[in-house]
N, C-alpha and C. Protein backbone atom coordinates (compact mmCIF):
# COMPACT_ATOMS: atom_id res chain seq x y z
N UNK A 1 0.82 -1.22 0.00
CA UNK A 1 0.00 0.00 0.00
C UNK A 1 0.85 1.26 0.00
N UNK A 2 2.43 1.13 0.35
CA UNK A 2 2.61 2.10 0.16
C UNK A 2 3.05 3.36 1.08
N UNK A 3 2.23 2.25 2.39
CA UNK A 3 2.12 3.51 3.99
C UNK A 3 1.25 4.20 3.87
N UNK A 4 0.37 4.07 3.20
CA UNK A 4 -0.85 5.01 2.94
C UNK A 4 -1.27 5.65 4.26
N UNK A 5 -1.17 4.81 5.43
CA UNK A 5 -1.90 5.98 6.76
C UNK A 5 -0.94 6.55 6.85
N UNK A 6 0.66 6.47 7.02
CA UNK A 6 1.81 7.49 7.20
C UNK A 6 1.34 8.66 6.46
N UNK A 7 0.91 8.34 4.82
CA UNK A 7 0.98 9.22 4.14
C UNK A 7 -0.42 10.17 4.08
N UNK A 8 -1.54 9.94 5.33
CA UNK A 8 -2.59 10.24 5.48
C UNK A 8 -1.96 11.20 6.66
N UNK A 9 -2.02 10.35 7.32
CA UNK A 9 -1.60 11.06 8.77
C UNK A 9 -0.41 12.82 8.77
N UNK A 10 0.34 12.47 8.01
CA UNK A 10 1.36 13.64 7.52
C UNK A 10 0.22 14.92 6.98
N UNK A 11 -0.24 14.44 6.08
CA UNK A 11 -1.10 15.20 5.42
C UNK A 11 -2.32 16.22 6.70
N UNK A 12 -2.65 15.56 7.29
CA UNK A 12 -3.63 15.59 8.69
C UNK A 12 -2.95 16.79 9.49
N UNK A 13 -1.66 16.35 9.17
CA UNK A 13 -0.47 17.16 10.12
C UNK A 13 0.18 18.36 9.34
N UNK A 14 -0.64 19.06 8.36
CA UNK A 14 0.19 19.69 8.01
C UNK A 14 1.66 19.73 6.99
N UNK A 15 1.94 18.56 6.92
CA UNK A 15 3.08 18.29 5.88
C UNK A 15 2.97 18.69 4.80
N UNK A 16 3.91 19.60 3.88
CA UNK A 16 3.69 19.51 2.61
C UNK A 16 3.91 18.67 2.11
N UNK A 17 3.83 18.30 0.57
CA UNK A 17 3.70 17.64 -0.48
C UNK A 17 4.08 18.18 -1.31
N UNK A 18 4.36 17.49 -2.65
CA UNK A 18 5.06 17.95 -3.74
C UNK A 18 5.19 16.89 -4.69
N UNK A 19 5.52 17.13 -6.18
CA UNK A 19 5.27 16.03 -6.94
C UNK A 19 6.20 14.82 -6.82
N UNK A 20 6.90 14.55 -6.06
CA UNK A 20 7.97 13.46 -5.49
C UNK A 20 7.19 12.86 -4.72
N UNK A 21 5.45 12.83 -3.83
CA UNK A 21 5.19 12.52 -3.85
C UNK A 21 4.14 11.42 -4.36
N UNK A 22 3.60 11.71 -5.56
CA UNK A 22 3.35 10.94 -6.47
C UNK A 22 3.90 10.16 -7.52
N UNK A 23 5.39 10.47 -7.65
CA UNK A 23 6.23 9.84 -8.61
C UNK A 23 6.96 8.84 -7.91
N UNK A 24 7.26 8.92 -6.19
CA UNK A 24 7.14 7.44 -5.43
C UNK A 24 6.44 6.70 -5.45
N UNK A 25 5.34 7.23 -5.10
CA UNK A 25 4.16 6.04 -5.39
C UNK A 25 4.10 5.38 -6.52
N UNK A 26 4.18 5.83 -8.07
CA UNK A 26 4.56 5.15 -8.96
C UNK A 26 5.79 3.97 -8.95
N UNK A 27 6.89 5.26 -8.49
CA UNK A 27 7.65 3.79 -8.77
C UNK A 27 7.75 2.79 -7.88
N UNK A 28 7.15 2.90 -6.87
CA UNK A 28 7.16 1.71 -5.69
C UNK A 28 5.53 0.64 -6.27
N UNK A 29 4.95 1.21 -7.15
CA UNK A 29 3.56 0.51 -7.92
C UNK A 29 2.56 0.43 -6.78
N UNK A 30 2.65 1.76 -6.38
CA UNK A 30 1.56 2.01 -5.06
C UNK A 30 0.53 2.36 -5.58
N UNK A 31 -0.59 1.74 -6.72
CA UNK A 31 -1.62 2.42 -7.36
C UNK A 31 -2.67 2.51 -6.26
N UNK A 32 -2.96 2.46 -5.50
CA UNK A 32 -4.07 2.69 -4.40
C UNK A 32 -3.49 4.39 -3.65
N UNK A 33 -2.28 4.34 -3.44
CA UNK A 33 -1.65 5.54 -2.76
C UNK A 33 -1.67 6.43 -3.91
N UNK A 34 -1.46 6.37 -4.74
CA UNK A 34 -1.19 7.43 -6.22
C UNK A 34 -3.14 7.81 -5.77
N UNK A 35 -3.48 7.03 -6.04
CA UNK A 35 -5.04 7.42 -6.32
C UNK A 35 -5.50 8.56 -5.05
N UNK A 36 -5.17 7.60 -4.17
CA UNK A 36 -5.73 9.04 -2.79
C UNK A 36 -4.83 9.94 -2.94
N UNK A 37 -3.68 10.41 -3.15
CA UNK A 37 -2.62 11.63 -3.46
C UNK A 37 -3.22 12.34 -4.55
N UNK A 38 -4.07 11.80 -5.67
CA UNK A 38 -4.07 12.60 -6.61
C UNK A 38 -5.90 13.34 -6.17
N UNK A 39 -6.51 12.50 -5.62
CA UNK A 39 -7.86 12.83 -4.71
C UNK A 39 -7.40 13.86 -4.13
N UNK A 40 -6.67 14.24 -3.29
CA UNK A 40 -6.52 15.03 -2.10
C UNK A 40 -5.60 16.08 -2.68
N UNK A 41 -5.64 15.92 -4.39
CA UNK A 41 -4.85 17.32 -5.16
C UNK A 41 -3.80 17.34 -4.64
N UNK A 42 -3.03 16.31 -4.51
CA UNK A 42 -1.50 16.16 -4.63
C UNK A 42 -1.10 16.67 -6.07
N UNK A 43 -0.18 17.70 -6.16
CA UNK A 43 0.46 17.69 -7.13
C UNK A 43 1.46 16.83 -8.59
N UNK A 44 1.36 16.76 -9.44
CA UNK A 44 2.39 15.64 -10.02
C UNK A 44 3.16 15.88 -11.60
N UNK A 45 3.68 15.53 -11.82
CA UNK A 45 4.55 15.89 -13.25
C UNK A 45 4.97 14.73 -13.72
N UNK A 46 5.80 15.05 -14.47
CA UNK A 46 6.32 13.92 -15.91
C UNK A 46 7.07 12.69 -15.48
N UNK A 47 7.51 13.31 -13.69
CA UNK A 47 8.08 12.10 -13.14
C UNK A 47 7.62 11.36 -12.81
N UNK A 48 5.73 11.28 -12.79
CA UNK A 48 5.11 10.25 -12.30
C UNK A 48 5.02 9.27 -13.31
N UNK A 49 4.91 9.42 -14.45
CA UNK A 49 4.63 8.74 -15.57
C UNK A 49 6.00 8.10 -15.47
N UNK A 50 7.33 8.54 -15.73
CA UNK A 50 8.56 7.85 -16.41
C UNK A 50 8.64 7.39 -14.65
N UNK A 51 8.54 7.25 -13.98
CA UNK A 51 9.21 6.78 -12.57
C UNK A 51 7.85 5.08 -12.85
N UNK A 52 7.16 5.25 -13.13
CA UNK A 52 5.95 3.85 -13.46
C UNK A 52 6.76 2.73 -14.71
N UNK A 53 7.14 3.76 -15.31
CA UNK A 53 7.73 3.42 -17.01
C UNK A 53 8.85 2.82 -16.59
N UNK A 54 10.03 3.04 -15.61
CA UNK A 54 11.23 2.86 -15.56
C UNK A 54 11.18 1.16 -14.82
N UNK A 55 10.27 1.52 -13.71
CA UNK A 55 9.86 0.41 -12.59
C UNK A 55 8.90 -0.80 -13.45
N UNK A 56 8.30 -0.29 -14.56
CA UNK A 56 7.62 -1.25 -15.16
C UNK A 56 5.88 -1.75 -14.91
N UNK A 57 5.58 -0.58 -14.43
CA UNK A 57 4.46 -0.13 -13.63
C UNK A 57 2.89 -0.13 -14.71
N UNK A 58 2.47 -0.72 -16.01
CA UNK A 58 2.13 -0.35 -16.80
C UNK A 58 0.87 0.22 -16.39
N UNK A 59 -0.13 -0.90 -15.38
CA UNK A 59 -1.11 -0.36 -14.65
C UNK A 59 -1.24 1.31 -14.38
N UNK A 60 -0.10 1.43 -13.68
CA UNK A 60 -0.19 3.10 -13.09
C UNK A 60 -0.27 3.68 -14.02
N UNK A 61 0.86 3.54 -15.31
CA UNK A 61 1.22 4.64 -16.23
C UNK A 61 0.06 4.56 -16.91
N UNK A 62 -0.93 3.99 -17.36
CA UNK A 62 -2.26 3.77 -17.87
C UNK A 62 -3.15 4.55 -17.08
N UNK A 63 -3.23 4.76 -15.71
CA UNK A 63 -4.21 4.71 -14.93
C UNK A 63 -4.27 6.66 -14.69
N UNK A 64 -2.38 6.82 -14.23
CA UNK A 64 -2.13 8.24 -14.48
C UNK A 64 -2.06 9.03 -15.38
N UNK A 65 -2.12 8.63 -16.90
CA UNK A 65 -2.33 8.95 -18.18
C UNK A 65 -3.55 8.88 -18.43
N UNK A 66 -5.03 8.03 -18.27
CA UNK A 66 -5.95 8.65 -18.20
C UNK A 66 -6.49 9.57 -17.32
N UNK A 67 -5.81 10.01 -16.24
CA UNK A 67 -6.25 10.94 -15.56
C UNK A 67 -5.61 12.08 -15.58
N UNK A 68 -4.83 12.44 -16.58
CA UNK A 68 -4.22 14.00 -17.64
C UNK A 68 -2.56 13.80 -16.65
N UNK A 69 -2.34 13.16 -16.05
CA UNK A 69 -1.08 13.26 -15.62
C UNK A 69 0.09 13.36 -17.00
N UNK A 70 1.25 14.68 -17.25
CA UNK A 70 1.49 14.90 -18.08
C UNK A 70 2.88 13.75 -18.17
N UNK A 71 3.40 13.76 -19.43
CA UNK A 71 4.50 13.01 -19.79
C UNK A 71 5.63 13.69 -20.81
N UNK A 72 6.18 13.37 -20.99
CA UNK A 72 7.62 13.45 -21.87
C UNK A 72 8.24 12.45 -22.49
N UNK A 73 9.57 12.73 -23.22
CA UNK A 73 10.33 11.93 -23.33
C UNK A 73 11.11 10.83 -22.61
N UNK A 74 10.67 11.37 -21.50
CA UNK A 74 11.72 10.11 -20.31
C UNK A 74 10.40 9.60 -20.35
N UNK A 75 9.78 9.04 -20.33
CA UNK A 75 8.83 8.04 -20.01
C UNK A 75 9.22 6.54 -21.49
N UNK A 76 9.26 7.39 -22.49
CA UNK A 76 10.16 6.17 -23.62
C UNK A 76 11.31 5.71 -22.65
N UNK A 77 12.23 6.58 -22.61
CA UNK A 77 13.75 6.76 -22.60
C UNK A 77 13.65 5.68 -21.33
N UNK A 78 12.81 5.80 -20.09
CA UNK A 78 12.73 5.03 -19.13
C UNK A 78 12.59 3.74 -19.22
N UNK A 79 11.23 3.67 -20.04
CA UNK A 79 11.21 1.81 -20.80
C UNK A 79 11.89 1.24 -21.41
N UNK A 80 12.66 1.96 -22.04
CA UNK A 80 13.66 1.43 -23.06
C UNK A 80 15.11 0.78 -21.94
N UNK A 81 15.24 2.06 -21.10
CA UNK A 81 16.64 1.21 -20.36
C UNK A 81 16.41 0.11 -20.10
N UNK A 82 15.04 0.02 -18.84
CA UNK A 82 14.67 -0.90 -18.51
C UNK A 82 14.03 -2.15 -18.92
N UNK A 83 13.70 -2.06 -20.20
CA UNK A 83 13.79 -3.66 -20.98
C UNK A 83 12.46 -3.92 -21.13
N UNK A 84 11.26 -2.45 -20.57
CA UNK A 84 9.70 -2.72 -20.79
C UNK A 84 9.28 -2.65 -22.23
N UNK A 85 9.25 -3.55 -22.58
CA UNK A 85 9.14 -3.64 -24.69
C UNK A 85 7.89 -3.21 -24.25
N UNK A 86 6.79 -3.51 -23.76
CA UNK A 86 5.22 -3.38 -23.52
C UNK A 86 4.94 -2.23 -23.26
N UNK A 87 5.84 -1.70 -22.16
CA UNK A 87 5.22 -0.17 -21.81
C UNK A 87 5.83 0.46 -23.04
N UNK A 88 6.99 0.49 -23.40
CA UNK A 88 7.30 1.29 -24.82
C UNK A 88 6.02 1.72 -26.18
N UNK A 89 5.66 0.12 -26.09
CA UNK A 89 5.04 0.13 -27.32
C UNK A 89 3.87 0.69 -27.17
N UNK A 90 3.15 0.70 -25.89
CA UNK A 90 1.49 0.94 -25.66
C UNK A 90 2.15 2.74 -25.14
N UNK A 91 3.34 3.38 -24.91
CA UNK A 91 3.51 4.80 -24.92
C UNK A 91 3.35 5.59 -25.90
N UNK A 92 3.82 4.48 -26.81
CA UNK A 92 4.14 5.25 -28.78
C UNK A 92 2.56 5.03 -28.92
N UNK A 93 1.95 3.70 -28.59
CA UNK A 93 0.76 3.87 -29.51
C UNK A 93 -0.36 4.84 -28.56
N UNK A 94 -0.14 5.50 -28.01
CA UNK A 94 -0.87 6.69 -26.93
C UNK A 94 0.11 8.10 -27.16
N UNK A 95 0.39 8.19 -28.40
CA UNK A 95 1.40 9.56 -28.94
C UNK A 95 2.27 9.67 -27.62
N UNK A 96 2.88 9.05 -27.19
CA UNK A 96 4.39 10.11 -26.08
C UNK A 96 5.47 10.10 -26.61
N UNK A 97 5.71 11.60 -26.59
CA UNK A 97 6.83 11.41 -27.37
C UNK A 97 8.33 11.00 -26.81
N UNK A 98 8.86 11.01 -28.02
CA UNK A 98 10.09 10.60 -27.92
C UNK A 98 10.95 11.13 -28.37
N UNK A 99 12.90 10.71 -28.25
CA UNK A 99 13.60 11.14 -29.04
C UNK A 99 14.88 9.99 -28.78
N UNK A 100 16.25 10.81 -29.40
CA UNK A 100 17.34 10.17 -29.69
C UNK A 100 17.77 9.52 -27.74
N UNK A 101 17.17 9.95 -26.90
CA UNK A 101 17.53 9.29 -25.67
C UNK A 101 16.83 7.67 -25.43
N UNK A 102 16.18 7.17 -26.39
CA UNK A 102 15.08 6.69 -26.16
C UNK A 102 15.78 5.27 -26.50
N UNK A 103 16.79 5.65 -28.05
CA UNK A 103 17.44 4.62 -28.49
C UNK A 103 19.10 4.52 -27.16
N UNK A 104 19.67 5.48 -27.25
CA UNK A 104 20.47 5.19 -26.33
C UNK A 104 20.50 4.78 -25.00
N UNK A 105 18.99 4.65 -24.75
CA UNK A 105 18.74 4.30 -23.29
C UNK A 105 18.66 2.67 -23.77
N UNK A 106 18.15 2.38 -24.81
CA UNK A 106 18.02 0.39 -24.98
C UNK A 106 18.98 0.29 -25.05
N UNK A 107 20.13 0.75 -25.46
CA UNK A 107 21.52 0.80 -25.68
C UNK A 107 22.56 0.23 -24.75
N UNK A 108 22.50 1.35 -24.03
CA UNK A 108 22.92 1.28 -22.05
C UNK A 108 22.16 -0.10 -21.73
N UNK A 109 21.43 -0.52 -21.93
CA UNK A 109 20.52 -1.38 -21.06
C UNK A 109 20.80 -2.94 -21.56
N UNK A 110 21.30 -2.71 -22.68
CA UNK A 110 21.57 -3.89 -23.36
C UNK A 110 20.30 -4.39 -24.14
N UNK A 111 19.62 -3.50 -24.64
CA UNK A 111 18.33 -4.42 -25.52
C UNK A 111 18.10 -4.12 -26.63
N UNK A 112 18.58 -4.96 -27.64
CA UNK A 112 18.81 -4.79 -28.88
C UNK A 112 17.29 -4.68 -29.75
N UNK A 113 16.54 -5.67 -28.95
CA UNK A 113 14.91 -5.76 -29.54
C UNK A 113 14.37 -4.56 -29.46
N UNK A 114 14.43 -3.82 -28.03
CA UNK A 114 13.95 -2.71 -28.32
C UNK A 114 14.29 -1.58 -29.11
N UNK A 115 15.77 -1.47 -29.40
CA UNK A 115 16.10 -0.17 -30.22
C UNK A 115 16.24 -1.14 -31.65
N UNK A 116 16.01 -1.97 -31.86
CA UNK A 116 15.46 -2.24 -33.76
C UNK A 116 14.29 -1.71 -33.81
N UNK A 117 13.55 -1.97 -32.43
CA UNK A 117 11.95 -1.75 -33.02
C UNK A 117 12.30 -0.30 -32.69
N UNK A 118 12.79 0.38 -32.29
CA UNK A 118 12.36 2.25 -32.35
C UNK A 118 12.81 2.46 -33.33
N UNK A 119 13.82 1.71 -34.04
CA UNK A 119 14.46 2.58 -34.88
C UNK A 119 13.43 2.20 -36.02
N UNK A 120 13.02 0.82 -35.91
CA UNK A 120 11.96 0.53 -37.17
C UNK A 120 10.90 1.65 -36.94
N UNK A 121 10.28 2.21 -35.82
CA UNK A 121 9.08 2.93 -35.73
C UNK A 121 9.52 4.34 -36.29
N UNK A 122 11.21 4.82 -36.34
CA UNK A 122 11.12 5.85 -36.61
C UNK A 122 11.69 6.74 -35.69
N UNK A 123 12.39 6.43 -34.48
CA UNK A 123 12.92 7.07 -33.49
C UNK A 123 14.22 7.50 -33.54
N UNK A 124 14.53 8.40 -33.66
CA UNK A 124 16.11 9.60 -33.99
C UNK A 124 17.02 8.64 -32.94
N UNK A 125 18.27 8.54 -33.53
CA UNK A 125 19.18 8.78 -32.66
C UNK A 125 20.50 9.35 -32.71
N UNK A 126 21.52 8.88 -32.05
CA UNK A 126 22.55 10.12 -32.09
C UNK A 126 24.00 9.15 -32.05
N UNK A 127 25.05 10.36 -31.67
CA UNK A 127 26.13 9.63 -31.05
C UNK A 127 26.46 9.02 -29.97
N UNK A 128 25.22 9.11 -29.13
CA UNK A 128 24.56 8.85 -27.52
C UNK A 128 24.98 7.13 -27.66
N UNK A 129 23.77 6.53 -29.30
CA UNK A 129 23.62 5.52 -28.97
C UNK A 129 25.08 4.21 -29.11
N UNK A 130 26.09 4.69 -30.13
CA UNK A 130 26.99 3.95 -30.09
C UNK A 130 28.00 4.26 -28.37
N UNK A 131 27.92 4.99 -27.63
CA UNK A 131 28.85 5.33 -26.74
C UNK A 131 27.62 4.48 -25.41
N UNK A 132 26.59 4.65 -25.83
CA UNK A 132 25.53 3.90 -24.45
C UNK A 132 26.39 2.30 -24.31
N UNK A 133 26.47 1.78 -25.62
CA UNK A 133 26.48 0.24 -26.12
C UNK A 133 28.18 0.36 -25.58
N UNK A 134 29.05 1.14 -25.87
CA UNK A 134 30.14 1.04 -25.49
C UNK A 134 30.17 0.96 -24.26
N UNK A 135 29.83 1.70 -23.45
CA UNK A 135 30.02 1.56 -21.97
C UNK A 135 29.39 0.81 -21.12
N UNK A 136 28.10 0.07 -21.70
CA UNK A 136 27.67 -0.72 -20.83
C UNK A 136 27.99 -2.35 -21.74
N UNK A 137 29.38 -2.37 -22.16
CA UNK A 137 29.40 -3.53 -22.86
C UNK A 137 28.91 -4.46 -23.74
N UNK A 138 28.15 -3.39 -24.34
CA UNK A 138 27.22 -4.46 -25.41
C UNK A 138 27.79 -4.14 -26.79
N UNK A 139 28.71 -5.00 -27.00
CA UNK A 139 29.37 -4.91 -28.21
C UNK A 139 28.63 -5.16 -29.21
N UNK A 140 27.27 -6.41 -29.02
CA UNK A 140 26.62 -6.72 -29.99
C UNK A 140 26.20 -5.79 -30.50
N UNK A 141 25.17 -4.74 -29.59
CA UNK A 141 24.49 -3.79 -30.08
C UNK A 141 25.35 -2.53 -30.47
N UNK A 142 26.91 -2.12 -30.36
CA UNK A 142 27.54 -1.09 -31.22
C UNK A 142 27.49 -1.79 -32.37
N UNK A 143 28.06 -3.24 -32.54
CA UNK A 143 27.90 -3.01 -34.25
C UNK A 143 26.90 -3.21 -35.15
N UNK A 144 26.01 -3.81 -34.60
CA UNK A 144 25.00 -3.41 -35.24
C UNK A 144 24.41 -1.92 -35.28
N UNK A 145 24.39 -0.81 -34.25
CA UNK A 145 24.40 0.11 -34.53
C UNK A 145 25.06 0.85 -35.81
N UNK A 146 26.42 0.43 -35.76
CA UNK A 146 27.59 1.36 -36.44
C UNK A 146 26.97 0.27 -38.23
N UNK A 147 26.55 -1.02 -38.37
CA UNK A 147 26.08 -1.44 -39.51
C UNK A 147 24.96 -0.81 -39.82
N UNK A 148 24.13 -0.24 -39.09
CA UNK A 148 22.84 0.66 -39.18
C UNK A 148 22.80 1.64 -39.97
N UNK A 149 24.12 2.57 -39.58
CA UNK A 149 24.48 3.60 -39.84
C UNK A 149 24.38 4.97 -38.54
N UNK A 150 24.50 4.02 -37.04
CA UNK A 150 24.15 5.09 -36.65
C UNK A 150 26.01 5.43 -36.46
N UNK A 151 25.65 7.26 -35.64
CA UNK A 151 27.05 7.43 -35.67
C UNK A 151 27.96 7.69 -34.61
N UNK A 152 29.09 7.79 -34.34
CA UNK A 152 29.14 7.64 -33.33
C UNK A 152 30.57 8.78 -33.09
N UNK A 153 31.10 9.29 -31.97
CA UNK A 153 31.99 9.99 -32.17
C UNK A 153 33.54 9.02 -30.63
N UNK A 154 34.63 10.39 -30.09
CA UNK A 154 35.54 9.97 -29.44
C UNK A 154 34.12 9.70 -28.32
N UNK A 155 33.69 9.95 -27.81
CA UNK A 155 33.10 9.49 -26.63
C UNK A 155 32.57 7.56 -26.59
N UNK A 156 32.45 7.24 -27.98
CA UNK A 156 32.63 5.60 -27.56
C UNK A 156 34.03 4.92 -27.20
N UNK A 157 34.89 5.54 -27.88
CA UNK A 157 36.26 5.12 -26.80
C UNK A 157 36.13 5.09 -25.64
N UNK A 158 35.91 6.47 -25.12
CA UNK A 158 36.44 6.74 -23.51
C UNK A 158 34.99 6.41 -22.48
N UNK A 159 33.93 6.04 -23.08
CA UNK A 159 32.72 5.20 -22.20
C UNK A 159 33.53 3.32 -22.22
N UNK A 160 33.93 3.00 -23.43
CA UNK A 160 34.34 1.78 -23.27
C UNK A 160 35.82 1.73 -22.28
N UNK A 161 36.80 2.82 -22.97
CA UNK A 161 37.69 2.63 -21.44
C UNK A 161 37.59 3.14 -20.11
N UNK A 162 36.57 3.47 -19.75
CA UNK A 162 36.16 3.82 -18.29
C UNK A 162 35.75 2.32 -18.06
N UNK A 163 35.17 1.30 -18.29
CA UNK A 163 34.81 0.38 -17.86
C UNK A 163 35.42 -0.88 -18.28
N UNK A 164 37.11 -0.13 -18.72
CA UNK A 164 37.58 -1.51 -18.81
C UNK A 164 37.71 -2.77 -20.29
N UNK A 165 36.49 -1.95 -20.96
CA UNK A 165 36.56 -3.23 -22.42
C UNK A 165 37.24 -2.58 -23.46
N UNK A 166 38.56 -2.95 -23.00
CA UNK A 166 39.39 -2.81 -24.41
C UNK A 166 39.24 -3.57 -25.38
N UNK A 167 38.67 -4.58 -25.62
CA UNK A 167 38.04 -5.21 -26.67
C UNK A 167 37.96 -4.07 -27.55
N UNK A 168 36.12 -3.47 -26.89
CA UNK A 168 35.53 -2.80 -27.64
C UNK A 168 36.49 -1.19 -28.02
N UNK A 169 37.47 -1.10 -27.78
CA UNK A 169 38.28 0.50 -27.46
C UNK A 169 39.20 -0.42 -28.76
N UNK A 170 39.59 -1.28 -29.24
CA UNK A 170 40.31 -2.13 -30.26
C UNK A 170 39.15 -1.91 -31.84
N UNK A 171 38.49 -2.54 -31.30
CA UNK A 171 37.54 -2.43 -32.37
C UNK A 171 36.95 -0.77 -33.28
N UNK A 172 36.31 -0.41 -32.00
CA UNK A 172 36.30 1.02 -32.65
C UNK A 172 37.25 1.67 -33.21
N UNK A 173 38.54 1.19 -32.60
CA UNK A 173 39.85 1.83 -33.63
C UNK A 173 40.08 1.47 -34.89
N UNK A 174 40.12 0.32 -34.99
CA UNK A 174 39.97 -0.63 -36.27
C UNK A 174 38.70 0.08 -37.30
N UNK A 175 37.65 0.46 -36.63
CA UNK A 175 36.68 0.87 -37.66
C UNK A 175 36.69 2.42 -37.82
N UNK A 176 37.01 2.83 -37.57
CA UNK A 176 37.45 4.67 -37.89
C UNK A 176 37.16 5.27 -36.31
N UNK A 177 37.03 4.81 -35.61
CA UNK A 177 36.09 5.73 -34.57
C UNK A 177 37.29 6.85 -34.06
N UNK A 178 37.17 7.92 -33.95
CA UNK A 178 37.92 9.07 -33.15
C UNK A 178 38.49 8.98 -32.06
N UNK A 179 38.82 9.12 -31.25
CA UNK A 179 38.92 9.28 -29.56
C UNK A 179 39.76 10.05 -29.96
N UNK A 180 40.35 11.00 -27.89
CA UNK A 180 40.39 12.06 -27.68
C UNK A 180 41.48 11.70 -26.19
N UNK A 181 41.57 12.42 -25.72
CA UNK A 181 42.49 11.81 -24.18
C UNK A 181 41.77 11.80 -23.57
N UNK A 182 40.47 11.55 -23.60
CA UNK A 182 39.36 11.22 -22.48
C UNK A 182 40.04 10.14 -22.68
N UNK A 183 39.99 9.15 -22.80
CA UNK A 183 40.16 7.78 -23.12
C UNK A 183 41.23 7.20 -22.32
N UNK A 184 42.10 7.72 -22.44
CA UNK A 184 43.34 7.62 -21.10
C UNK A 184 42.86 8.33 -20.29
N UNK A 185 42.42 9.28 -19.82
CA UNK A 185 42.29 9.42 -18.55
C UNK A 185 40.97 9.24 -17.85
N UNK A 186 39.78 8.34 -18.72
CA UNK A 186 38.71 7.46 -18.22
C UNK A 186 39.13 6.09 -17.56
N UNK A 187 40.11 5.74 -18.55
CA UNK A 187 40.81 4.52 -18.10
C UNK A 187 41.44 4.47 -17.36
N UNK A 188 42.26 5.80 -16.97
CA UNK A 188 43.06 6.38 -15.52
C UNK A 188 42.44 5.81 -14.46
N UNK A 189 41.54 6.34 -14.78
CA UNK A 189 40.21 7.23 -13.29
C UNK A 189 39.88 5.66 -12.78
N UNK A 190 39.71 5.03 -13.93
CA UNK A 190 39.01 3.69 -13.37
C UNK A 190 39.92 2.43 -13.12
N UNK A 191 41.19 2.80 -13.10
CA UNK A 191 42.79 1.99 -12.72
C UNK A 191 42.01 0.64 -13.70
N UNK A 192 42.04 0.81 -14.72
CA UNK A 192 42.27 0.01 -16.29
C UNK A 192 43.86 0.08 -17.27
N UNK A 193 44.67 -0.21 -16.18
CA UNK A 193 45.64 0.45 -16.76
C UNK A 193 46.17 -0.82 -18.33
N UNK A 194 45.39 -1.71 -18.44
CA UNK A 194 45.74 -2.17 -19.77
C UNK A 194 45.23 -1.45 -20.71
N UNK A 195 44.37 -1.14 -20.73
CA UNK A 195 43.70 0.16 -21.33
C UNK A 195 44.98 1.27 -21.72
N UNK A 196 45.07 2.21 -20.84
CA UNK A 196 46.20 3.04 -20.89
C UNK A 196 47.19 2.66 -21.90
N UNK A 197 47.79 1.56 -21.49
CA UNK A 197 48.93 0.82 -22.07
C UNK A 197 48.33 0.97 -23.88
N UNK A 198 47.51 0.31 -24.24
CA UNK A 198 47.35 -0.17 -25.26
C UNK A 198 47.13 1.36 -25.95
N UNK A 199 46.45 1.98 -25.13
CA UNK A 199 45.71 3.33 -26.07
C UNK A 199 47.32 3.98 -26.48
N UNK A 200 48.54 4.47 -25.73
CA UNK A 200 49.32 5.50 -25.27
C UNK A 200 50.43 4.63 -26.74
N UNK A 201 50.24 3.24 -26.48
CA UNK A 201 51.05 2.33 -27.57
C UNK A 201 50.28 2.68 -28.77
N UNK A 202 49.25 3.62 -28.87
CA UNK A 202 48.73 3.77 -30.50
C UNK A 202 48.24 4.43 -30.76
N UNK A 203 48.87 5.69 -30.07
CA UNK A 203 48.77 6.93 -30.48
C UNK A 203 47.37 7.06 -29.92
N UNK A 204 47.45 7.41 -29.08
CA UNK A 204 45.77 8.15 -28.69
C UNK A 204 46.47 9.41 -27.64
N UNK A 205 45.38 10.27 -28.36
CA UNK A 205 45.98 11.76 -27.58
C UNK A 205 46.50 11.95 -25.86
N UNK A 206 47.17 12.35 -25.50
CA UNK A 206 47.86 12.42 -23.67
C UNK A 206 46.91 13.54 -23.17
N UNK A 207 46.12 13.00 -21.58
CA UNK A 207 45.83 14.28 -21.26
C UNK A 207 46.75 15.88 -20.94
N UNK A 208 46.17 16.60 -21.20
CA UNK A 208 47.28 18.00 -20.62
C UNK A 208 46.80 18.59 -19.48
N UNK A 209 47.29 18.31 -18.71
CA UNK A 209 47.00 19.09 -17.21
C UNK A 209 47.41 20.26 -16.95
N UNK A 210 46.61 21.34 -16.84
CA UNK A 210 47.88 22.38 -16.29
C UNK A 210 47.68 22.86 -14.93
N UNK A 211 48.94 23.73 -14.34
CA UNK A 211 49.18 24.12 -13.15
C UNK A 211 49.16 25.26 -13.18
């Protein structure tokens, strides 16, 4: 429930409120608590919708979307990290919009099903989405990205050497990709020092520090 008498009792008492209170209740899938908060003219915003979307909440996001609760782009961008193919698809087919975060969030998340199907529906993306796939190790989904045509810049280097996969920091070199001395000093930061090694052995730019 949610604590619903906590969240009665406060109210009784004077507590304010604010739309963080209804976008908990979403994402904790408190649809009984959302309902009396929004009764008692609790306030709410775009975070109620994408905080349902992220958690996988489809009930709520249905329930707070027919009742004018507004939305955005993070409400895609949310389903998509999180691997809700269902809430995605029933968002698009209820117009919410979207954009290029939407694909780089399936990206990050590792879900290749979902960003074919955005990209089949028509959903922008960017240089976001090859550097998402880099850093959260999904090699599958950079190259199929980069076979797509999406594009990608130095920031898929230095997301892949912050976390270590020189694999993928090999590969992107091999296929034209840019990098920059982020790249050594992502790989610094994150004591990857094979990383380092390999980048500094092939020419990849030195950070410049100054004093």
């Amino acid at each position: 429930m949610g604590h619903l008498d906590i969240l009665k009792w406060l109210l009784q008492n004077e507590c304010p409120w604010d739309g963080t209170t209804c976008s908990a209740a979403a994402e904790g899938g408190h649809l009984e608590t959302l309902k009396w908060a929004w009764e008692n003219r609790c306030p709410w915003n775009e975070n109620t919708c994408m905080s349902a979307a992220a958690n996988g909440h489809l009930k709520i996001l249905k329930w707070a979307h027919d009742h004018g609760c507004p939305w955005d782009g993070t409400t895609c961008s949310a389903s998509a990290r999180g691997g809700h193919y269902e809430i995605l698809k029933w968002a698009r087919g209820n117009v919410c919009p979207w954009d290029a975060r939407t694909c780089s969030a399936a990206a990050q998340g590792g879900y290749l099903q979902i960003l074919k199907w955005a990209r089949e529906n028509g959903c922008l993306w960017d240089e976001m989405t090859c550097s998402s796939a880099a850093g959260g190790g999904h090699f599958g989904i950079l190259k199929w990205a980069r076979a797509s045509g999406c594009p990608w810049d130095a920031a898929t280097c230095s997301a892949a050497a912050s976390d270590g996969y020189l694999y993928i920091v090999q590969w992107a070199r091999e296929n034209g990709c840019p990098w920059d001395a982020l790249t050594i000093t992502c790989a610094s930061a994150s004591n990857h020092l094979d990383v380092v090694q390999w980048a500094r052995e092939n020419g990849c730019p030195e950070p410049q520090f100054g004093f």
